[in-house]
Protein backbone atom coordinates (compact mmCIF):
# COMPACT_ATOMS: atom_id res chain seq x y z
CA UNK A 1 83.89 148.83 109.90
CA UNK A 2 84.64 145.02 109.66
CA UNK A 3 87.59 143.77 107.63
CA UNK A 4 87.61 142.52 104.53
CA UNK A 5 88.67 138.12 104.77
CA UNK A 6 91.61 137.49 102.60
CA UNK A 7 92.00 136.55 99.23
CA UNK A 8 92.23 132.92 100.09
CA UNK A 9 89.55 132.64 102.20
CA UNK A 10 87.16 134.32 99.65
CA UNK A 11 88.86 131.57 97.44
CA UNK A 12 87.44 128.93 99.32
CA UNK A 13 84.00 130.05 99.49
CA UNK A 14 83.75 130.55 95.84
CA UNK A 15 84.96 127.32 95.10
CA UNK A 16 82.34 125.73 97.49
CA UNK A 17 79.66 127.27 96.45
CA UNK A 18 80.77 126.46 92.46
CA UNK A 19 81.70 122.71 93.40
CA UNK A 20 80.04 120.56 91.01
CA UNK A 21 78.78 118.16 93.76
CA UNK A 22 77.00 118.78 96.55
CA UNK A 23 75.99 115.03 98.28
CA UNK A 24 76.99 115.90 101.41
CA UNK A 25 74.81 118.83 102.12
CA UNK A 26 73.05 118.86 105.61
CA UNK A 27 75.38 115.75 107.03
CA UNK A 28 77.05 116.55 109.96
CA UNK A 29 81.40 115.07 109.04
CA UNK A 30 83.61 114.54 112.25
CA UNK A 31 87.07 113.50 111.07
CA UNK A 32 90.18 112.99 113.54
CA UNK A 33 93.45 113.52 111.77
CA UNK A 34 97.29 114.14 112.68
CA UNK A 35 99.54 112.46 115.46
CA UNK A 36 99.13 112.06 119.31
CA UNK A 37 101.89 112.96 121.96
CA UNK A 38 102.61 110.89 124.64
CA UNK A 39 104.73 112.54 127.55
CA UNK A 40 106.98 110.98 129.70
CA UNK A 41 108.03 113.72 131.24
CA UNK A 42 107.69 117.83 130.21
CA UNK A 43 110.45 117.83 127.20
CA UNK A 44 109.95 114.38 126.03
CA UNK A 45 106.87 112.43 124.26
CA UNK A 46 106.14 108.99 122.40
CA UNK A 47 104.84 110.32 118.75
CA UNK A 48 105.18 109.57 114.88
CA UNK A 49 105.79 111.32 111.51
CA UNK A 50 102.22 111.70 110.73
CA UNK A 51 101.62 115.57 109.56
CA UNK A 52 97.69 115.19 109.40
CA UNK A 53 97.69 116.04 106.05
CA UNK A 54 95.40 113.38 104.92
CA UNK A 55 92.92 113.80 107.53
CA UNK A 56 92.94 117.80 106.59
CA UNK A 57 92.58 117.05 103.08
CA UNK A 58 89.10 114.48 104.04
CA UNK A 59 88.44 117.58 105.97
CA UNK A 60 88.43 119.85 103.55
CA UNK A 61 87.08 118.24 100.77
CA UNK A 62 84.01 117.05 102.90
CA UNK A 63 83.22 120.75 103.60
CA UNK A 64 83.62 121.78 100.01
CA UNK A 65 80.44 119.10 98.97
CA UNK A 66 78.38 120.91 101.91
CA UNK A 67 78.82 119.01 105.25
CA UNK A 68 79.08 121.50 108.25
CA UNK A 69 82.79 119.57 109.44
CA UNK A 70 84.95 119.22 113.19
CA UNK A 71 88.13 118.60 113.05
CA UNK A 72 89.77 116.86 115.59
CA UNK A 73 93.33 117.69 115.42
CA UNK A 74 96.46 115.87 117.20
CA UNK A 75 99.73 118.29 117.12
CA UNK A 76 100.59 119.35 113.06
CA UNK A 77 102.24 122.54 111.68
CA UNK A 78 99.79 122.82 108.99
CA UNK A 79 96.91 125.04 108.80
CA UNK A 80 93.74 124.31 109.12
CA UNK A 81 91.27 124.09 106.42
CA UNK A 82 88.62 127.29 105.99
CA UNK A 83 84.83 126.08 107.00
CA UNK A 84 86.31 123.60 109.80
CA UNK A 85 85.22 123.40 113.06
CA UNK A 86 88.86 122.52 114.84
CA UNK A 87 89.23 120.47 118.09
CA UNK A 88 93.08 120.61 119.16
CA UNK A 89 94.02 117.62 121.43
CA UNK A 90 97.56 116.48 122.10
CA UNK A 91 97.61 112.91 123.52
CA UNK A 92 95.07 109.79 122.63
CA UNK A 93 93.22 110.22 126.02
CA UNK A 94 92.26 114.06 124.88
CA UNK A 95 91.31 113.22 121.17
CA UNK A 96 88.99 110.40 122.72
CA UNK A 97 87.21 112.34 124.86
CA UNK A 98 86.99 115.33 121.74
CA UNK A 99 85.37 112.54 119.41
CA UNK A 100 83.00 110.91 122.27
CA UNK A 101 81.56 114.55 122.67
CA UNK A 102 81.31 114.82 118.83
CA UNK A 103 80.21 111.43 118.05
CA UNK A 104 76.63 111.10 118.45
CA UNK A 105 75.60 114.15 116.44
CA UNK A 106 77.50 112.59 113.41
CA UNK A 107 76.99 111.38 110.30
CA UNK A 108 79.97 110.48 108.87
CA UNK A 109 82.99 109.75 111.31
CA UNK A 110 86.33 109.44 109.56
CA UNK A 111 89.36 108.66 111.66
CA UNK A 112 92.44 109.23 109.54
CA UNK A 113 94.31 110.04 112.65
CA UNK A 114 97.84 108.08 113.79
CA UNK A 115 96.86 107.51 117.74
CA UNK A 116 99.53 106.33 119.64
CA UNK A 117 98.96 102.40 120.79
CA UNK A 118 101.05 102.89 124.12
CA UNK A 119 101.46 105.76 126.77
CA UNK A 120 104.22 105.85 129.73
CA UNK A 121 102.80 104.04 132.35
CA UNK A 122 103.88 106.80 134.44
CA UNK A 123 104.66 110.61 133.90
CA UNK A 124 107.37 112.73 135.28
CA UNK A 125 106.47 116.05 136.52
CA UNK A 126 110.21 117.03 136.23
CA UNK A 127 112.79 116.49 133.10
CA UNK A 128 114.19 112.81 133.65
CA UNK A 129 118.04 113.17 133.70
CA UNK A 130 120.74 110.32 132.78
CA UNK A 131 121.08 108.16 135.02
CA UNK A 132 125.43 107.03 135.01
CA UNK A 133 125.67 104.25 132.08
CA UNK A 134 122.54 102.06 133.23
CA UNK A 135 120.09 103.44 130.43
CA UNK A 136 115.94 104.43 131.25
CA UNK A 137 113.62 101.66 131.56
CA UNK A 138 110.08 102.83 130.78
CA UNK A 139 106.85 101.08 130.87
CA UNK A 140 104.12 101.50 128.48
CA UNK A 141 100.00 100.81 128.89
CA UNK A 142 98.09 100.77 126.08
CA UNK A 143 95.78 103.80 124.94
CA UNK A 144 91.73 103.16 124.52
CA UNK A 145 90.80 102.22 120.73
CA UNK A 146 89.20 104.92 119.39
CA UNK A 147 87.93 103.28 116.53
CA UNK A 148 86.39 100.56 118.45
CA UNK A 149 85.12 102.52 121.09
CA UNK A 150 83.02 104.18 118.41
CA UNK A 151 81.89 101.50 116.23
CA UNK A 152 80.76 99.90 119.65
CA UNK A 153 78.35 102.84 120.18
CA UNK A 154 77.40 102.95 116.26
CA UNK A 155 73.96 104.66 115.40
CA UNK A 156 71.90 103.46 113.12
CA UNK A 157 72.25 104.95 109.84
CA UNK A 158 75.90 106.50 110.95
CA UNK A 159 78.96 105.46 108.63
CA UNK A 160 82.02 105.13 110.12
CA UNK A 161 85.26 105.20 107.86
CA UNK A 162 88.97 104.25 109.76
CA UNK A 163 92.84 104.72 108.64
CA UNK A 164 95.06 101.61 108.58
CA UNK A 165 98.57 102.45 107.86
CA UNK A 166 100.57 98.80 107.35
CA UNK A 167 103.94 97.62 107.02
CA UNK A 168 103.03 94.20 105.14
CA UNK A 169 99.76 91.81 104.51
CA UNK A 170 97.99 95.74 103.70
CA UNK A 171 94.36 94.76 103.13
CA UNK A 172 94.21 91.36 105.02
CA UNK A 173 94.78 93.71 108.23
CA UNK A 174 92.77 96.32 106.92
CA UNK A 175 89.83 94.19 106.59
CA UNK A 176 90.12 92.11 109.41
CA UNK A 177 90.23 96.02 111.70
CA UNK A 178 86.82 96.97 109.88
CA UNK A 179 85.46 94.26 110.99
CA UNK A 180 86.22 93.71 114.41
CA UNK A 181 85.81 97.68 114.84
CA UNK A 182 82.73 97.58 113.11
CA UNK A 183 83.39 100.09 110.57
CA UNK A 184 81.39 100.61 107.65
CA UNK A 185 84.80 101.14 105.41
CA UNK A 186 88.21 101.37 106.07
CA UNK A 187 91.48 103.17 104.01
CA UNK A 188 94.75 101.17 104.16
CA UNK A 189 98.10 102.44 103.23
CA UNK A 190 101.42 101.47 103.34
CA UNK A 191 103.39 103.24 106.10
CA UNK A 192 107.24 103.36 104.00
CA UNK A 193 107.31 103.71 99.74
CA UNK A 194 107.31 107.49 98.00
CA UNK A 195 103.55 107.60 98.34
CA UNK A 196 103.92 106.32 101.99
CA UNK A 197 101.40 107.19 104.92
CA UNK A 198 103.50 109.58 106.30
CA UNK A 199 105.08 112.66 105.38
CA UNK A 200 104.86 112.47 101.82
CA UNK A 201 102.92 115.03 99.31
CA UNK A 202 101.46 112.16 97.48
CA UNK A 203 99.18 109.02 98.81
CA UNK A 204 98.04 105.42 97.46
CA UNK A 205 95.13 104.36 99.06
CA UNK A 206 93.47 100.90 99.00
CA UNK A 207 90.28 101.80 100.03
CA UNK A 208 87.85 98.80 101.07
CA UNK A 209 83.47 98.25 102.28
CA UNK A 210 82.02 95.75 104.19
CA UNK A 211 80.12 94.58 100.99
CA UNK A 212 83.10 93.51 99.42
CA UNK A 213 84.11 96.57 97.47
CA UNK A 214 87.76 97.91 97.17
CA UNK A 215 88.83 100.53 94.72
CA UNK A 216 92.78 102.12 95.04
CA UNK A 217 93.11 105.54 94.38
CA UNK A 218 96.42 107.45 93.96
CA UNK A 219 97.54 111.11 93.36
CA UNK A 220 97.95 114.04 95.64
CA UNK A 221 96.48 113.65 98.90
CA UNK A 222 93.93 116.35 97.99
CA UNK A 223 92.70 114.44 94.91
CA UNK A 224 92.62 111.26 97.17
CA UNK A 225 90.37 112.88 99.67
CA UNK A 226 87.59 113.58 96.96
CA UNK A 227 88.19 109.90 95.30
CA UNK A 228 87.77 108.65 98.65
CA UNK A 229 84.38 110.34 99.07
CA UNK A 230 83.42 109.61 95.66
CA UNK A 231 83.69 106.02 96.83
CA UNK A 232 81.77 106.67 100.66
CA UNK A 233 79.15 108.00 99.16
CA UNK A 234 78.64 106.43 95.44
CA UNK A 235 79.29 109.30 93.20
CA UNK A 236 81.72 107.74 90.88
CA UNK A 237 84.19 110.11 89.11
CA UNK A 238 81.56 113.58 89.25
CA UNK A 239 83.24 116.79 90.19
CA UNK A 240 87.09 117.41 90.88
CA UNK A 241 89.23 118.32 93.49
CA UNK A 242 90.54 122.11 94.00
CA UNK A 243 94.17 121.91 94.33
């Protein structure tokens, strides 16, 4: 006899099947979220404070209006959403090859995740020790563009949505990135502030289409997730979030 799924999980199902909207029915949603690591040797990586909660929260929500949904995780202490297909990768490299096998059968490609720029050049198979008073040199080679790898191989009628997180000049980046990645939209935020990109509970998003559109949205990053598909996909202020 098969066990009952918990309380929460049975949660989750209600609440999709009782969501007021349902425009994402049939679409296939790939969204990369979360950090990558970086090694230089087997104790020590390159990273950032990104816990993938935005990305999980796109996730979720995207699921919840009726898109079947992969996740493509980088390292995050979180859980995963219920209804999500999750993809765990560790360093840029992995989540690149994750999202190039998940690509073409998409829809809807989000990436909210934080990929590292740079990798070690070189990686230690053994823990680096100090070396007297003369400090470690390392060198760094840049990591493939995700984002630009994909909106190179864009299919027709496929909508591809990035992350910029910004320290100054926030949508005059963001704008220039969506379009020399060829992305259909792109979400900028501001990496420091109390509704910074990373690590807080709460996000402002400036959220901006190649047709000239930009809307900001603000709140938890739950209720930002479902404004930001509002936007995607045209559906003004219908339906709510379930916090």
């Amino acid at each position: 006899r098969g066990r009952l799924p918990s309380n929460e999980i049975i949660l989750e199902e209600i609440w999709r099947l009782l969501c007021p909207v349902r425009d994402l029915e049939g679409k296939k949603v790939l969204v990369t979220a979360g950090p990558t690591w970086e090694f230089l040797d087997p104790v020590r990586f390159i990273s950032n404070p990104s816990s993938g909660k935005m990305g999980y929260a796109v996730a979720q929500n995207a699921w919840y209006r009726g898109a079947e949904v992969t996740l493509v995780s980088g390292p995050v202490s979180i859980q995963p959403p219920h209804g999500v297909t999750v993809v765990r990768v560790q360093s840029a490299l992995e989540m690149l090859e994750a999202v190039l096998d998940k690509a073409e059968r998409a829809d809807y490609i989000v990436k909210a995740a934080a990929v590292g720029d740079y990798r070690p050049k070189e990686f230690s198979a053994e823990k680096i020790k100090r070396r007297g008073k003369n400090g470690l040199v390392v060198q760094f080679e840049q990591n493939p563009d995700i984002a630009a790898t994909i909106g190179a191989r864009k299919k027709p009628g496929q909508v591809l949505i990035g992350f910029a997180a910004e320290s100054h000049a926030l949508e005059k980046n963001a704008a220039e990135k969506m379009v020399s990645k060829n992305l259909d939209f792109i979400v900028a935020n501001r990496i420091t502030g109390p509704d910074g990109a990373f690590g807080s509970e709460r996000n402002t998003i400036h959220v901006l289409d190649q047709k000239g559109g930009k809307e900001t949205f603000s709140g938890s990053k739950e209720e930002v997730a479902w404004r930001l598909w509002d936007f995607i996909l045209g559906a003004g202020q219908a339906g709510a979030p379930r916090n």
